[in-house]
Protein backbone atom coordinates (compact mmCIF):
# COMPACT_ATOMS: atom_id res chain seq x y z
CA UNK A 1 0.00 0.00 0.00
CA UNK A 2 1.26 3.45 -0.72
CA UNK A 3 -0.23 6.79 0.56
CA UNK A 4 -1.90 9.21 -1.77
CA UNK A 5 -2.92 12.53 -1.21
CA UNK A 6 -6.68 13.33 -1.22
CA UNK A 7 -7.52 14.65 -4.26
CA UNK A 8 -6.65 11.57 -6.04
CA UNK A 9 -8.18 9.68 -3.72
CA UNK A 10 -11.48 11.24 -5.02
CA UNK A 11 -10.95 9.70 -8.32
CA UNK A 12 -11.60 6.21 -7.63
CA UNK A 13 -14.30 7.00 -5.11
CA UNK A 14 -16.18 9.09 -7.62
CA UNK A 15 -16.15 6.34 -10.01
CA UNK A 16 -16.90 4.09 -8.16
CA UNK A 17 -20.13 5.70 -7.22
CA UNK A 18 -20.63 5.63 -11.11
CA UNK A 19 -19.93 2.12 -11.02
CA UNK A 20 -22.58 1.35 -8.78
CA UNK A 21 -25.47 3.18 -11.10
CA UNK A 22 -23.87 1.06 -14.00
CA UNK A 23 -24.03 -2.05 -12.12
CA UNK A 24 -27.86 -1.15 -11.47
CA UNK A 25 -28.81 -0.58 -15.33
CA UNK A 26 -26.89 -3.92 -16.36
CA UNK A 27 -28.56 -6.02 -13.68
CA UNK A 28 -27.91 -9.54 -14.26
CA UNK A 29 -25.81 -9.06 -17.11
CA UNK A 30 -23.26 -7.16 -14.68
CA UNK A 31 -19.61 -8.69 -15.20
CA UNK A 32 -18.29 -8.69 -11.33
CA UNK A 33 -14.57 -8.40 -12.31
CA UNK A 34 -13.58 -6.67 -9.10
CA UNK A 35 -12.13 -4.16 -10.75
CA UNK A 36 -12.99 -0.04 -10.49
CA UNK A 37 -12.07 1.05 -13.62
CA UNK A 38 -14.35 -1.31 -16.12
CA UNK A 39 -16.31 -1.10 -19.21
CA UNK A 40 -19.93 0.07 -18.33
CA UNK A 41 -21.09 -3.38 -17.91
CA UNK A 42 -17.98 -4.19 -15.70
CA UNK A 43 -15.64 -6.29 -17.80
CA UNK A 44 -11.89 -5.33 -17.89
CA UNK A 45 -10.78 -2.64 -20.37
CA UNK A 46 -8.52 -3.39 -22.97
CA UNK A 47 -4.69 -2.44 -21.84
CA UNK A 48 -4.37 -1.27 -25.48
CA UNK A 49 -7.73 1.33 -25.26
CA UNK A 50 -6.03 2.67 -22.08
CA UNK A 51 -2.91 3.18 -24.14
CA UNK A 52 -4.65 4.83 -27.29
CA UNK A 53 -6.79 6.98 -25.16
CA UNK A 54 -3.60 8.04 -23.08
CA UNK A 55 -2.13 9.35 -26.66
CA UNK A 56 -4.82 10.50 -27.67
CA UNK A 57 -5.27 12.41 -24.64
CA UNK A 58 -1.45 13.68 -24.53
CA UNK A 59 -2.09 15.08 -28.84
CA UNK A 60 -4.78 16.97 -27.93
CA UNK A 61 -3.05 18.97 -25.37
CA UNK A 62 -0.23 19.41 -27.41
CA UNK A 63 2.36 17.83 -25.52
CA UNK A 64 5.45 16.20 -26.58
CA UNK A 65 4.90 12.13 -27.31
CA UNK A 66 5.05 10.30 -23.56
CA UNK A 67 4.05 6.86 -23.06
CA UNK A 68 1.25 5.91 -20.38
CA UNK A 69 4.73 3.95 -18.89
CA UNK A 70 6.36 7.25 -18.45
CA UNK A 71 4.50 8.49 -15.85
CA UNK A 72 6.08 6.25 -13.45
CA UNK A 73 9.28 7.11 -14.65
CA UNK A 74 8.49 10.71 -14.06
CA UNK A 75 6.74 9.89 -10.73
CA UNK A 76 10.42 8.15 -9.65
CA UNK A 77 12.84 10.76 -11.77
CA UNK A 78 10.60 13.41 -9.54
CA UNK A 79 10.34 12.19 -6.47
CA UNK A 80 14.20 11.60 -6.24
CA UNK A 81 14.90 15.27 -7.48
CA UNK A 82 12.50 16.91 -4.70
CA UNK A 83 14.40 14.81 -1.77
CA UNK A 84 11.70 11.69 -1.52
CA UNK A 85 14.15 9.19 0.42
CA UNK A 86 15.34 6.22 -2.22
CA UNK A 87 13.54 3.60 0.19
CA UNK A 88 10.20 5.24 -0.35
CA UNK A 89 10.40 5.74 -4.34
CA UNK A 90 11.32 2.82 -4.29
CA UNK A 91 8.12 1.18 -1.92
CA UNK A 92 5.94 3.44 -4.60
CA UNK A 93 7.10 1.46 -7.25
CA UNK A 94 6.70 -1.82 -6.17
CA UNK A 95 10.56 -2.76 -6.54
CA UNK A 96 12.08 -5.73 -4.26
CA UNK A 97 14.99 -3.61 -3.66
CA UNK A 98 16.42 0.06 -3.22
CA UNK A 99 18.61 -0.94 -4.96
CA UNK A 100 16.91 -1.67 -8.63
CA UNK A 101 15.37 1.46 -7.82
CA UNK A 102 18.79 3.71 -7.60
CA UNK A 103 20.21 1.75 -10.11
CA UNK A 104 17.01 1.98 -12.78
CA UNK A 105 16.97 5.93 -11.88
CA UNK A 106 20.52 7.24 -11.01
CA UNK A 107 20.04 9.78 -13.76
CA UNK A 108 18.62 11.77 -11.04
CA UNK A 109 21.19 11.87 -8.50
CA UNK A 110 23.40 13.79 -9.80
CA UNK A 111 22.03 16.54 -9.40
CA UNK A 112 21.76 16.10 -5.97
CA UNK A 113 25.58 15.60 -5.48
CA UNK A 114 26.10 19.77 -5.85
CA UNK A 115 23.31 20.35 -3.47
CA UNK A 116 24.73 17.13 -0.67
CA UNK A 117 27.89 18.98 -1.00
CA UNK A 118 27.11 22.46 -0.14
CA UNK A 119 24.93 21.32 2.44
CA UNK A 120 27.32 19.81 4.24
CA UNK A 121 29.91 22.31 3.74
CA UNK A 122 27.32 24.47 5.27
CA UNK A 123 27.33 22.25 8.30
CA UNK A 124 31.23 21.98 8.40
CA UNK A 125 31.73 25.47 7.57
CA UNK A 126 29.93 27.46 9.44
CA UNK A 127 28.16 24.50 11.76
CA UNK A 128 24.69 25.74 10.53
C-alpha cells in the first residue's frame, strides 16, 4: 500500500459511485470483475484502449509524445529530485529492492551531489 494525497483519492471514489449506477442498469448481465475502472457493464478494459486513449489524450493537449509507462518514470525521476528518500520511491514502485530502484533511476542523482555537498559544507563550515 502506498499513501496518496486526497484529491486523487477522489478519483476512484467518484467512479466508483458511477460504477454502482452502472451495475444497477446492467442487472444480471453485470460482469463482477472486481475491478474499479471497467467497461460500463464491468468487464476489464482493454490495456491497449487505455494506451490509445492516453495518446490520444497527450495530442490533444499538445504535448510532446510520452508513453502511459512514463509516468512512473516521471513519478520516480521526480520524487528523487524533490528529496523523496530512495527507500520510499522505491516502496511506490513496487521494486524488491532500493537498490533496482537507484540503479534503474541514477540519472537523477546527480544533481543532488552539488546540493549534498554544499549542504554539508554548510554544516562543516559554518556549523549551521
Amino acid at each position: 500500500m502506498i499513501a496518496i494525497d486526497p484529491g486523487t483519492v477522489e478519483v476512484p471514489k467518484a467512479q466508483a459511485a458511477r460504477q454502482l449506477d452502472e451495475q444497477k442498469e446492467w442487472g444480471d448481465a453485470w460482469v463482477d470483475s472486481g475491478l474499479v475502472f471497467t467497461q460500463e457493464n464491468g468487464a476489464a478494459r482493454d490495456p491497449e484502449s487505455i494506451s490509445r486513449y492516453f495518446r490520444l489524450a497527450v495530442k490533444r493537449s499538445m504535448l510532446p509524445p510520452i508513453r502511459l509507462h512514463d509516468l512512473r518514470h516521471t513519478h520516480a525521476t521526480l520524487a528523487l529530485q524533490t528529496g523523496i528518500h530512495p527507500k520510499v520511491v522505491s516502496e511506490r514502485l513496487g521494486h524488491a529492492t532500493i537498490s533496482i530502484t537507484l540503479d534503474t533511476y541514477s540519472h537523477a542523482i546527480p544533481a543532488m551531489q552539488e546540493e549534498a555537498a554544499a549542504l554539508i559544507a554548510g554544516l562543516v563550515f559554518t556549523g549551521a
